[in-house]
N, C-alpha and C. Protein backbone atom coordinates (compact mmCIF):
# COMPACT_ATOMS: atom_id res chain seq x y z
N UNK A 1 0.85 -1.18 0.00
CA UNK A 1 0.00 0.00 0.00
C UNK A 1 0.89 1.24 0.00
N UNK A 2 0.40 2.21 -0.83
CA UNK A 2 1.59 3.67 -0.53
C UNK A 2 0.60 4.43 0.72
N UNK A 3 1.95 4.66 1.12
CA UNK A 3 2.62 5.64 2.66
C UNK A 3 2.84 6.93 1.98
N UNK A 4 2.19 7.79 2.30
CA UNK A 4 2.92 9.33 1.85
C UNK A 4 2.77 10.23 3.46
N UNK A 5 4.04 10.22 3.75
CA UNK A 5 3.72 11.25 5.10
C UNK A 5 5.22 12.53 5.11
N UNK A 6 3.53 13.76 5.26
CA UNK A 6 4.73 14.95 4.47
C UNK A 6 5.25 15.39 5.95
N UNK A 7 6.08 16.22 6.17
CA UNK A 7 6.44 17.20 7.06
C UNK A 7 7.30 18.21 6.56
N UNK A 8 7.71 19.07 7.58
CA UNK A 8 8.06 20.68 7.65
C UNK A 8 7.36 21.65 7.49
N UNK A 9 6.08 21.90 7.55
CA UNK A 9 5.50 23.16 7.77
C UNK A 9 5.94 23.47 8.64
N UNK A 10 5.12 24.97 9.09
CA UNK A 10 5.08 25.56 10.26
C UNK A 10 4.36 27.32 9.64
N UNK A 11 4.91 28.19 10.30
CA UNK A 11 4.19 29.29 10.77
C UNK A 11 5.70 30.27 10.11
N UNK A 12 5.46 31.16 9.13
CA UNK A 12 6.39 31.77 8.53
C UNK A 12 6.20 33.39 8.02
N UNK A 13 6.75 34.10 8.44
CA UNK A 13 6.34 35.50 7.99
C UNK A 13 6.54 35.81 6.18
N UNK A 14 6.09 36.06 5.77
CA UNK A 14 6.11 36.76 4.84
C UNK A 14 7.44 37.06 4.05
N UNK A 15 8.07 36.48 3.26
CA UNK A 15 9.27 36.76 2.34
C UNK A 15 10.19 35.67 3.36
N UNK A 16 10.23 34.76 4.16
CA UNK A 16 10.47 34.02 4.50
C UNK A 16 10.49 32.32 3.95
N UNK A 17 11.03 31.11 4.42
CA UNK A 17 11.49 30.40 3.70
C UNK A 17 11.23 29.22 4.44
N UNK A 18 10.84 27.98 4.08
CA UNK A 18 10.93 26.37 3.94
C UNK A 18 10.95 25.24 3.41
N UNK A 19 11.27 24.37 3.85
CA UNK A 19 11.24 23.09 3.47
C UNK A 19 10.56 22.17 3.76
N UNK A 20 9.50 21.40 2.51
CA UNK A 20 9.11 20.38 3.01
C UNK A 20 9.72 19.16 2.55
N UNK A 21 9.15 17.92 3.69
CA UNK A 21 9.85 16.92 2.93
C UNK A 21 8.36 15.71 2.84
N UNK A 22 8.55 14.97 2.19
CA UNK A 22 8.04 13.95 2.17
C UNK A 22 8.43 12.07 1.80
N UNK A 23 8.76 11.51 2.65
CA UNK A 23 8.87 10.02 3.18
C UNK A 23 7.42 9.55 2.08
N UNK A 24 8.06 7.81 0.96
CA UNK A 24 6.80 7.52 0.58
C UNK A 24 7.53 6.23 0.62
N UNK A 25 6.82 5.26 0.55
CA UNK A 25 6.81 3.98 0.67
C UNK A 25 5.19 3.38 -0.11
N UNK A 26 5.95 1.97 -0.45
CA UNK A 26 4.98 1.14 -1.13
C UNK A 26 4.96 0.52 -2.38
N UNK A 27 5.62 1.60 -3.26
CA UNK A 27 5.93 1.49 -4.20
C UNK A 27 7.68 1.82 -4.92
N UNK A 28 7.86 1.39 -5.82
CA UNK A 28 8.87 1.86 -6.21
C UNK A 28 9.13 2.78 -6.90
N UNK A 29 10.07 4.11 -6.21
CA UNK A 29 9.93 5.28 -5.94
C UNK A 29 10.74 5.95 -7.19
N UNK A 30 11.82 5.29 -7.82
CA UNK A 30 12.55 5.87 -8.59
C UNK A 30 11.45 5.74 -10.07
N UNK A 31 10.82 4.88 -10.37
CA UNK A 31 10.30 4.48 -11.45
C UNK A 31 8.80 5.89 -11.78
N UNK A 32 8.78 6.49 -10.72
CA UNK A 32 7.50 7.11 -10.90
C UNK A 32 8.00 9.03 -10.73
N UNK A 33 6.64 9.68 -11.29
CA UNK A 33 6.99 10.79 -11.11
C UNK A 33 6.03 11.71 -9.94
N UNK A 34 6.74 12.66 -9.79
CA UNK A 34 5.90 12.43 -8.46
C UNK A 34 5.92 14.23 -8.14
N UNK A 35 4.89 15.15 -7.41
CA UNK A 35 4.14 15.79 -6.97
C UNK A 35 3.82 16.37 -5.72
N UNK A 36 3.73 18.04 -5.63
CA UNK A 36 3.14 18.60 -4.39
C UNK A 36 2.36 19.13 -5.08
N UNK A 37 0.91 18.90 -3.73
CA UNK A 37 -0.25 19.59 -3.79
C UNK A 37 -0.66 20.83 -3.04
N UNK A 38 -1.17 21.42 -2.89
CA UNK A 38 -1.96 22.34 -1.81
C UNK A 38 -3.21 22.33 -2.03
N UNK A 39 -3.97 22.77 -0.75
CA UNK A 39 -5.52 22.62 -0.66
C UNK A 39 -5.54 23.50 0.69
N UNK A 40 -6.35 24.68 0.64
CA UNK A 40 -7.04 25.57 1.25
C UNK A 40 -8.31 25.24 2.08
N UNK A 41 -8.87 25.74 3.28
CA UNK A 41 -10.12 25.17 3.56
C UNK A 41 -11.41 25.65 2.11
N UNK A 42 -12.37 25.18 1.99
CA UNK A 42 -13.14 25.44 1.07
C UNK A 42 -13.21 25.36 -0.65
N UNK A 43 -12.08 24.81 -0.65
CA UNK A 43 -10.76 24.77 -2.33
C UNK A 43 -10.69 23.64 -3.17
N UNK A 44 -10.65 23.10 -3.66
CA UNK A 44 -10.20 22.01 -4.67
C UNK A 44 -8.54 22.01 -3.81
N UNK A 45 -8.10 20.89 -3.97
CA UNK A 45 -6.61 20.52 -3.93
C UNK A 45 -6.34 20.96 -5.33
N UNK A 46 -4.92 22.17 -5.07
CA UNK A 46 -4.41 22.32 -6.55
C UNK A 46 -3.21 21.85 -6.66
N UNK A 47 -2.38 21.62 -7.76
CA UNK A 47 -1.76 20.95 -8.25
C UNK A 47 -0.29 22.17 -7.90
N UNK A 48 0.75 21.87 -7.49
CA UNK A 48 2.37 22.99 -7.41
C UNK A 48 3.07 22.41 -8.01
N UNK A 49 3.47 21.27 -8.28
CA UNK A 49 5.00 21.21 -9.04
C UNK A 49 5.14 19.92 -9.10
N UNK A 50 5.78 19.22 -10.31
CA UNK A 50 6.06 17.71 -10.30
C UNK A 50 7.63 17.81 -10.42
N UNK A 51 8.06 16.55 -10.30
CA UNK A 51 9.43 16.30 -11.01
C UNK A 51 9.55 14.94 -11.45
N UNK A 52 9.90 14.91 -12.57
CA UNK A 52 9.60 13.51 -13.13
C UNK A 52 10.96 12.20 -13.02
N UNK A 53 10.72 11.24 -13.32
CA UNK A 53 11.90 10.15 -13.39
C UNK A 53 13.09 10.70 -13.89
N UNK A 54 13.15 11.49 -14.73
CA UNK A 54 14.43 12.01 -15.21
C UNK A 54 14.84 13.61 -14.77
N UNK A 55 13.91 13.88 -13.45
CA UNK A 55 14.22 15.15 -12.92
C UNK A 55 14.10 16.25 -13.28
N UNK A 56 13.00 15.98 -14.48
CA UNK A 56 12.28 17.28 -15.12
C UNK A 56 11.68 18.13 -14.24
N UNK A 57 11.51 19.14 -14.20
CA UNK A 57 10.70 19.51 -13.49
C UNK A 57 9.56 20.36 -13.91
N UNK A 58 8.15 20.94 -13.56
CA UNK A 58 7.32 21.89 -13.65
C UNK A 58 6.80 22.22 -12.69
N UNK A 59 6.34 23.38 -13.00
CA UNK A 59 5.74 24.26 -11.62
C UNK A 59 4.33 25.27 -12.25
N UNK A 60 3.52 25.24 -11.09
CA UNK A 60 2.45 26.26 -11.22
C UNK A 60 3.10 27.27 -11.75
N UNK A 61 2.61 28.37 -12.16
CA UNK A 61 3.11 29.45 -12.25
C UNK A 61 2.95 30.70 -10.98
N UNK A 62 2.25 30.09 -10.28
CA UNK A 62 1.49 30.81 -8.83
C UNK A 62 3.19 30.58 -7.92
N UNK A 63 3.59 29.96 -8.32
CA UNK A 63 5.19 29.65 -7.59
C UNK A 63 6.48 29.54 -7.94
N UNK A 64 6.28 29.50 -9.37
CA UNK A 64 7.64 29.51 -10.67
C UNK A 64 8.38 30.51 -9.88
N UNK A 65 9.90 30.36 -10.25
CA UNK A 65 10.89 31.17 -9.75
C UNK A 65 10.85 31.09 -7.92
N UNK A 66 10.20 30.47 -7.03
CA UNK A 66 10.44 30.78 -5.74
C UNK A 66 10.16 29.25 -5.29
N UNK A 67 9.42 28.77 -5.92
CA UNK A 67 9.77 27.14 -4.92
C UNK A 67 10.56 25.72 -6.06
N UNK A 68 11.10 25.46 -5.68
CA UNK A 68 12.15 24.15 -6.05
C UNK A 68 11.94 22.89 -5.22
N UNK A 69 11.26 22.18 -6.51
CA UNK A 69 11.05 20.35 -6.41
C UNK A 69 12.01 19.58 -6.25
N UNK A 70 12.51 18.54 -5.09
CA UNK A 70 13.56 17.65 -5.99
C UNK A 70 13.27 16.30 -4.96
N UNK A 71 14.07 15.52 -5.45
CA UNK A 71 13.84 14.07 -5.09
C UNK A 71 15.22 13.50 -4.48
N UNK A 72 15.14 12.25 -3.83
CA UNK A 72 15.95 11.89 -3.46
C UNK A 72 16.10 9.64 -3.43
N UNK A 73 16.27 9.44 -4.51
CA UNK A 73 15.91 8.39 -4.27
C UNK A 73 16.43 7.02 -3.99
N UNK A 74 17.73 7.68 -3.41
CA UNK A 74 18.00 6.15 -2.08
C UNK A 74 17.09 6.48 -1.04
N UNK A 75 16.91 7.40 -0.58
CA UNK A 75 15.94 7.90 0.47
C UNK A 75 14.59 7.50 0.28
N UNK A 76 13.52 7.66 -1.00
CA UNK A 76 12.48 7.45 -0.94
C UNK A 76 11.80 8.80 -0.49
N UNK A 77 12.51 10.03 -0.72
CA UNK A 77 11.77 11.38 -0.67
C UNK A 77 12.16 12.39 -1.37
N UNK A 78 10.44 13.14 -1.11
CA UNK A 78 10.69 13.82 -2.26
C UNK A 78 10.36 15.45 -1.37
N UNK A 79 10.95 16.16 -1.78
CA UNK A 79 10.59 17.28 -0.80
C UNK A 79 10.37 19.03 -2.09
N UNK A 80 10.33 20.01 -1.18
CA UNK A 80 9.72 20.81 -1.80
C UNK A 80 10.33 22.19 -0.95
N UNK A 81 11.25 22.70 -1.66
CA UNK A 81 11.89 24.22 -1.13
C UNK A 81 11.82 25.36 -1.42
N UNK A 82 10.61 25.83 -0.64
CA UNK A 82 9.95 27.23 -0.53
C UNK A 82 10.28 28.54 -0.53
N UNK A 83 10.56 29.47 -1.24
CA UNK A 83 11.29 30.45 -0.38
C UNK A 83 10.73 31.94 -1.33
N UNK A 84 10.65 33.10 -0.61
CA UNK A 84 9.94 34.16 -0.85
C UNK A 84 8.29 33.86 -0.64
N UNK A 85 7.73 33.17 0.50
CA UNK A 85 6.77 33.23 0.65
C UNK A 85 5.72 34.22 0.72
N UNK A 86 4.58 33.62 0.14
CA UNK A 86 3.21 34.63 0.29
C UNK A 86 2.43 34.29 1.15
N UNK A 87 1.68 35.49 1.79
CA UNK A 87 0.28 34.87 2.40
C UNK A 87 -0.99 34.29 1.65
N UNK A 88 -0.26 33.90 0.52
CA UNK A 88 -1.49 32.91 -0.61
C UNK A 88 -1.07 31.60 -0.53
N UNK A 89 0.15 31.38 -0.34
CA UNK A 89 0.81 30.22 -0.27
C UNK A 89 0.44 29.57 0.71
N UNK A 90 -0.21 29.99 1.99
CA UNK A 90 -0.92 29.37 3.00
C UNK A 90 -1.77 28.64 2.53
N UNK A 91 -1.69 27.26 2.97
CA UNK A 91 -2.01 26.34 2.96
C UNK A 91 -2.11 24.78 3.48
N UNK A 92 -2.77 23.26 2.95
CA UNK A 92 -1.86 22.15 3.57
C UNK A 92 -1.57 22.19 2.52
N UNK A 93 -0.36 21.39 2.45
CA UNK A 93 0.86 21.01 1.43
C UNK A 93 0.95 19.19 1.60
N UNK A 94 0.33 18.69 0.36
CA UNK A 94 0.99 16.95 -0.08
C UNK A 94 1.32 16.77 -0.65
N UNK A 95 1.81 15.33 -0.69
CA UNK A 95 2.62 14.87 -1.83
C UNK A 95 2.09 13.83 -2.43
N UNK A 96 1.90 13.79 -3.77
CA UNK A 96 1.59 12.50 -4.44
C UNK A 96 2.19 12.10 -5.44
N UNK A 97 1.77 11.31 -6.33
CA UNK A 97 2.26 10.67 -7.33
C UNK A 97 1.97 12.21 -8.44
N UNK A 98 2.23 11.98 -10.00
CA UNK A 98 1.58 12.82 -10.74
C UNK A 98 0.26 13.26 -10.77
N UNK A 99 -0.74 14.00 -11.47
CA UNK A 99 -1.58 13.96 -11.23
C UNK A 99 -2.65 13.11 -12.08
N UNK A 100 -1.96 12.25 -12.87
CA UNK A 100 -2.24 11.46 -13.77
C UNK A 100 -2.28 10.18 -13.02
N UNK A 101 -1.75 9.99 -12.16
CA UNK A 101 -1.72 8.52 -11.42
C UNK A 101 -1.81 8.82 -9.91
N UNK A 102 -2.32 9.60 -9.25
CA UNK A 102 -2.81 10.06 -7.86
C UNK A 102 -2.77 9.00 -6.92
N UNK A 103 -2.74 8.61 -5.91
CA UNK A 103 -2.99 7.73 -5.45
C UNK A 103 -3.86 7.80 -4.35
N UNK A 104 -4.21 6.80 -3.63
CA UNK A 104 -5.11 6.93 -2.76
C UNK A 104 -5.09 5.69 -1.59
N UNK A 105 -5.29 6.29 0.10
CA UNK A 105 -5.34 7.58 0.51
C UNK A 105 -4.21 8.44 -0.06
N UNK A 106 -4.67 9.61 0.55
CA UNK A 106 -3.76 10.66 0.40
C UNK A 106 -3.09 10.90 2.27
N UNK A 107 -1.77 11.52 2.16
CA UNK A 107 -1.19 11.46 3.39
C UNK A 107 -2.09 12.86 4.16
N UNK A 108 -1.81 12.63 5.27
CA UNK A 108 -2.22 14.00 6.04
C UNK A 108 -1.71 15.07 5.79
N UNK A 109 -0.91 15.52 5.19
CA UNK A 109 -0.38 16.84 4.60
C UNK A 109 0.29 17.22 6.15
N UNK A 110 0.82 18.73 5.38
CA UNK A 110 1.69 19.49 6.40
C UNK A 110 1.27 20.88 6.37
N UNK A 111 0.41 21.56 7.38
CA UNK A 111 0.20 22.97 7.41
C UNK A 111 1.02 23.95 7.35
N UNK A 112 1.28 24.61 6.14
CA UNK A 112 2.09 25.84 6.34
C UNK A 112 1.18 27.74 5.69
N UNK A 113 1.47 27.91 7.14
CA UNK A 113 1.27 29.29 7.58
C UNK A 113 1.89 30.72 7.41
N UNK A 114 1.61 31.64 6.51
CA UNK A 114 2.24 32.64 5.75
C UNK A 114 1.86 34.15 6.61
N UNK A 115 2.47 34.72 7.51
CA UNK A 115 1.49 35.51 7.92
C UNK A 115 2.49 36.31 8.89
N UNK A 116 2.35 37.57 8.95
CA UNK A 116 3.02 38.32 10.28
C UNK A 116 2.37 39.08 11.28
């Protein structure tokens, strides 16, 4: 069964900076491409940034130029490095597969807080 459990949020002022990471298990991790989400209370989960098997990467454009995808895969994670934050960027933050192959459940996400 896939395991997706994110961490590193927290509570961040404004033009400030983090890292998330995310631990996945279940599957085999190098073979797939893989994804952060965000989801707001009241929102659709939207789609932030993939990076694919060969370390392609794409990004929303709501975040182009300020957050950086990357993977790690003796580890089995894939994390997500934030920086010049907005108070739009508030949100939970997950991780999944593409959005073409989603999986399910989805992990509990990681709350991160944009605000001074």
């Amino acid at each position: 069964q896939v395991q997706l459990a994110e961490s590193g949020g927290g509570v961040v002022q404004p033009g400030g900076s983090l890292r998330l990471s995310c631990a996945v298990s279940g599957f085999t991790f190098s073979n797939y491409d893989m994804s952060w989400y965000r989801q707001t209370p009241g929102k659709e989960r939207e789609w932030v940034a993939t990076i694919n098997r060969e370390r392609l990467t794409y990004y929303a454009e709501s975040v182009k130029g300020r957050f950086t995808i990357f993977r790690n895969n003796a580890q089995n994670t894939v994390s997500l490095q934030m920086n010049n934050l907005k108070p739009e960027d508030t949100a939970k933050y997950f991780c999944n597969l593409a959005p073409s192959a989603v999986a399910k459940p989805w992990g509990q996400g990681t709350q991160v807080t944009v605000s001074s």
